[in-house]
N, C-alpha and C. Protein backbone atom coordinates (compact mmCIF):
# COMPACT_ATOMS: atom_id res chain seq x y z
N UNK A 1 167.87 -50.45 223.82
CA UNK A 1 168.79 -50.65 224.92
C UNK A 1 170.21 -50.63 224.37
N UNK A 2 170.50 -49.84 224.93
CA UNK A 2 172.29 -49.74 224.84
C UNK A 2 173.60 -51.12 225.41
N UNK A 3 174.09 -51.73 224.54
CA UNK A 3 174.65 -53.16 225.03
C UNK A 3 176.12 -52.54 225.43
N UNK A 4 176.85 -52.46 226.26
CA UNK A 4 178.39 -52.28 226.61
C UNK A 4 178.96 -53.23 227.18
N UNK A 5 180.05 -53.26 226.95
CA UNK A 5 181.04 -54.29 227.31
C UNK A 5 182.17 -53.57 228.10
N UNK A 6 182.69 -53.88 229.70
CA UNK A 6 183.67 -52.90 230.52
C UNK A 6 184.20 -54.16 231.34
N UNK A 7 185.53 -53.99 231.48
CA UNK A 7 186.64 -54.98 232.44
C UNK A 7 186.54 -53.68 233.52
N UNK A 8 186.84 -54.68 234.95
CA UNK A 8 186.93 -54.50 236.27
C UNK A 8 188.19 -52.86 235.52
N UNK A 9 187.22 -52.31 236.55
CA UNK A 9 187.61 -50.66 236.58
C UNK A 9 187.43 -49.77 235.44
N UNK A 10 186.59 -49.97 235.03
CA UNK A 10 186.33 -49.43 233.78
C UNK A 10 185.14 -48.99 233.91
N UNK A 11 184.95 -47.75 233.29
CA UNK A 11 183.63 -47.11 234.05
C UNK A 11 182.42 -46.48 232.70
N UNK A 12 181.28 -46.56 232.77
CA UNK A 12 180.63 -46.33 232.22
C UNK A 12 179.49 -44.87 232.69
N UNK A 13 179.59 -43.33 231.66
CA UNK A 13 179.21 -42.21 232.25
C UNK A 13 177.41 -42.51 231.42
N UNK A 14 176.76 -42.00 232.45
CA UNK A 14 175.56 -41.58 232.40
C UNK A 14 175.09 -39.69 232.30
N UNK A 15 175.13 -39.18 231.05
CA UNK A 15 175.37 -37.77 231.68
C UNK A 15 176.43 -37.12 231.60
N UNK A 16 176.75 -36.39 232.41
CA UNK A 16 178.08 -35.53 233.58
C UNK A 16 178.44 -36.27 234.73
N UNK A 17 176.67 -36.74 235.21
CA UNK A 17 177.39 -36.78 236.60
C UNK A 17 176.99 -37.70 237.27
N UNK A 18 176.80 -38.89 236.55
CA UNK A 18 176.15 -40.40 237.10
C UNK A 18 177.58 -41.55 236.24
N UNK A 19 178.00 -42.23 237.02
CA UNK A 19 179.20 -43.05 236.54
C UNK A 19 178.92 -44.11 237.11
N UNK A 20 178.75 -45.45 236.14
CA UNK A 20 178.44 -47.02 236.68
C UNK A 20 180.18 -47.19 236.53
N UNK A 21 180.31 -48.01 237.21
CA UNK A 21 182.23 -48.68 237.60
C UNK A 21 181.67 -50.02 237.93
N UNK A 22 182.82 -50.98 237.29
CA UNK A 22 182.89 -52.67 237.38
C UNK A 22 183.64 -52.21 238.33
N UNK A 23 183.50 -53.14 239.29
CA UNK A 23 184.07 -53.71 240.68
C UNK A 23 184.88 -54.58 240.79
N UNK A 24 184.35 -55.66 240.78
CA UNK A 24 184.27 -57.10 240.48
C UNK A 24 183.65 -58.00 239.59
N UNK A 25 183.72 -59.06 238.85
CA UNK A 25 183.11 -59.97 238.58
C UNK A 25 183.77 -61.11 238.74
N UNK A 26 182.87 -62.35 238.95
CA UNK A 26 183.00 -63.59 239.98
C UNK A 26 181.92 -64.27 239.14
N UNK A 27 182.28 -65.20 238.25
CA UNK A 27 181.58 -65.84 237.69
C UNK A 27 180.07 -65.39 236.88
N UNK A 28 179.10 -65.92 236.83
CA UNK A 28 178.26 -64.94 236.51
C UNK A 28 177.46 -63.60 237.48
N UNK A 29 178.47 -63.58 238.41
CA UNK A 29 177.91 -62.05 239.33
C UNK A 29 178.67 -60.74 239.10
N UNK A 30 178.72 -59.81 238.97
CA UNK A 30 178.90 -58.14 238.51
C UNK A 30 178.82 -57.43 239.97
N UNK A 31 179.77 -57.27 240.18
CA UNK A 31 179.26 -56.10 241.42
C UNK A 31 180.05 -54.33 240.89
N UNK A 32 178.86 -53.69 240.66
CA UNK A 32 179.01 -52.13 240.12
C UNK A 32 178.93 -51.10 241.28
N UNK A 33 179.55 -50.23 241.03
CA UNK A 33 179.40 -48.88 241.75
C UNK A 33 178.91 -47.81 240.77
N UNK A 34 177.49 -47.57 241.86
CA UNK A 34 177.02 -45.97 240.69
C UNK A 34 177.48 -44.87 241.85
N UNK A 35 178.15 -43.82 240.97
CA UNK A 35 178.19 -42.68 241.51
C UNK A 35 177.20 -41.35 241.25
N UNK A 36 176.46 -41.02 242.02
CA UNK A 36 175.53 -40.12 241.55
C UNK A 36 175.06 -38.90 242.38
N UNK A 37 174.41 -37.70 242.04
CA UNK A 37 174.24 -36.75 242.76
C UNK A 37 173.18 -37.69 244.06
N UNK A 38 173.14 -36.56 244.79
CA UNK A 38 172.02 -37.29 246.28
C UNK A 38 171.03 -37.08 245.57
N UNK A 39 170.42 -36.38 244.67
CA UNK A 39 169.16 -35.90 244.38
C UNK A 39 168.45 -37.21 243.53
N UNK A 40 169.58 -37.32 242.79
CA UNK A 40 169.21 -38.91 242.08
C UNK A 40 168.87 -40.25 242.65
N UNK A 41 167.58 -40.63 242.46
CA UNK A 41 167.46 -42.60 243.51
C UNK A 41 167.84 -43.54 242.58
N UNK A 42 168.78 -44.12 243.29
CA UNK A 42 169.41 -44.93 242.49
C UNK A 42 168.84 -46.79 243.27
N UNK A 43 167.74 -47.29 242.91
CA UNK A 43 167.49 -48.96 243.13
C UNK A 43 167.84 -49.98 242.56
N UNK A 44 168.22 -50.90 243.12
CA UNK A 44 167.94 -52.01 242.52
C UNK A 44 166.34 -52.80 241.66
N UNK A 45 166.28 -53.15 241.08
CA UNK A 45 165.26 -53.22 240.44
C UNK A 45 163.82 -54.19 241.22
N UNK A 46 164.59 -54.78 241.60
CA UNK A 46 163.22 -55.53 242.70
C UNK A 46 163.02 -54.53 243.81
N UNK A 47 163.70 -53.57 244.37
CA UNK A 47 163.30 -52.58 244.92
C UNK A 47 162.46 -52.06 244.41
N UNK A 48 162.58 -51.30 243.25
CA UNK A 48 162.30 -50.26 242.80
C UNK A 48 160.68 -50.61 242.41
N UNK A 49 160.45 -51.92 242.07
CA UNK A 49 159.32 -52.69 241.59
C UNK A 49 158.17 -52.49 243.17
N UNK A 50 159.16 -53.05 244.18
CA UNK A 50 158.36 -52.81 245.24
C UNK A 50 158.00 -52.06 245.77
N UNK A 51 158.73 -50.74 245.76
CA UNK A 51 158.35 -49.60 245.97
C UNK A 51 156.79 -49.13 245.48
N UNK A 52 156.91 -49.18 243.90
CA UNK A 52 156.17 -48.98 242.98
C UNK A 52 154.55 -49.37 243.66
N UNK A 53 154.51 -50.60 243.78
CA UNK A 53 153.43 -51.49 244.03
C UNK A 53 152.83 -51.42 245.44
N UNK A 54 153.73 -50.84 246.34
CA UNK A 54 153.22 -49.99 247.46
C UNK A 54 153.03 -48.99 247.52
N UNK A 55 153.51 -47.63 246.47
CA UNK A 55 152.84 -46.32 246.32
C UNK A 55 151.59 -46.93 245.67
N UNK A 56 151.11 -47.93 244.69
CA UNK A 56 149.87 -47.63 244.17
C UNK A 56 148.94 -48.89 245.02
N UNK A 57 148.94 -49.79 246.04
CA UNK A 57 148.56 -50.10 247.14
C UNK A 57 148.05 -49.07 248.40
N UNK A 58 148.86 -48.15 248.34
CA UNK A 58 148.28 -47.43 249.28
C UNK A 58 147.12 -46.29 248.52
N UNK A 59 147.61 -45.66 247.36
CA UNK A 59 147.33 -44.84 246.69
C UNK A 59 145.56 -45.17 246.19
N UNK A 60 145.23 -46.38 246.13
CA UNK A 60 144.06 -47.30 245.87
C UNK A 60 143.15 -47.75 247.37
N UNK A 61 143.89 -48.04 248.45
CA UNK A 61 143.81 -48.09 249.55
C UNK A 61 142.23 -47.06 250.04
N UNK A 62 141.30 -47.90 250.87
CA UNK A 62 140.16 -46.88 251.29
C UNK A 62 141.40 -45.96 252.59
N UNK A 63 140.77 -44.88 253.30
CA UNK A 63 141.40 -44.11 254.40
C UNK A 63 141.10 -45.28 255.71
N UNK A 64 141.82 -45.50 256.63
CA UNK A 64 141.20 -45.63 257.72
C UNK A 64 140.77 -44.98 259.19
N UNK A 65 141.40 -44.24 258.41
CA UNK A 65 140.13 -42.89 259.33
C UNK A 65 138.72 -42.47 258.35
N UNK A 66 137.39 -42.74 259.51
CA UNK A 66 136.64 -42.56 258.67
C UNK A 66 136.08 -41.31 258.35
N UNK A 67 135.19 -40.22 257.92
CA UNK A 67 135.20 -39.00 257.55
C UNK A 67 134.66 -38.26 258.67
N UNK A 68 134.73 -37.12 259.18
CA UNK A 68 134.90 -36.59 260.50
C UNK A 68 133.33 -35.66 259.93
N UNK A 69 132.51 -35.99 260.55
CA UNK A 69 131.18 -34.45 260.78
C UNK A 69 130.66 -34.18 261.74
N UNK A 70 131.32 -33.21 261.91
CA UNK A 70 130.69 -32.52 263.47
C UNK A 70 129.72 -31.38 263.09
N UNK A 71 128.76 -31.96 261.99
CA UNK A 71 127.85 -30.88 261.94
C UNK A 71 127.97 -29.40 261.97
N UNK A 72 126.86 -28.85 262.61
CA UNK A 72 126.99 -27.62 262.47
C UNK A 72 127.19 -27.05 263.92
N UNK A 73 128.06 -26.44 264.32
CA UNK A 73 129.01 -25.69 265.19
C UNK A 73 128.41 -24.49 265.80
N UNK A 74 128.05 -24.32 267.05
CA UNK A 74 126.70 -23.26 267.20
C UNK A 74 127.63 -22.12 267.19
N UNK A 75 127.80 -20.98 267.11
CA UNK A 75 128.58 -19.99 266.96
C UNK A 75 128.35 -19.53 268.86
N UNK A 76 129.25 -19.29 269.45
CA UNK A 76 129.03 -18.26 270.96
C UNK A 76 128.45 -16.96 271.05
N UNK A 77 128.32 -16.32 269.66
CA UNK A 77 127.81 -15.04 269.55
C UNK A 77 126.25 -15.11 269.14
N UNK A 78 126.03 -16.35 268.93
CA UNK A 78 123.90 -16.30 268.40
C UNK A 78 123.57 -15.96 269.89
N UNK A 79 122.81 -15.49 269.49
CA UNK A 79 121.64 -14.63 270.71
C UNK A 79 120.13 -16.31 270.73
């Protein structure tokens, strides 16, 4: 892990084209701005955790639709 040290407005590059910026800080709170392409998801980390744990909740998940057999289908053309 990379340790940096940045005063309010001082910006830290990720890349070309991802830039963390100090905002504010207020005692022990940090408020940052990431700038980043749209293509990039940018979470907070308890997000990102939850996210996680509901793609593989569902992903594990039985269907609740149950499996469809409609047998065999008489064709209109049998004689």
């Amino acid at each position: 892990m990379l340790i940096l040290s940045r005063k309010v407005n001082e910006k830290i590059m990720i890349g070309e084209d991802i830039s963390i910026s100090i905002i504010e800080i207020q005692g022990d709170h940090i408020r940052i701005g990431v700038d980043a392409p749209k293509t990039v998801k940018v979470f907070r980390q308890e997000v990102f955790d939850s996210i996680k744990a509901e793609n593989k909740a569902a992903a594990e998940s039985t269907s609740i639709f149950p499996e469809l057999n409609f047998g065999t289908v008489p064709s209109i053309f049998e004689a």
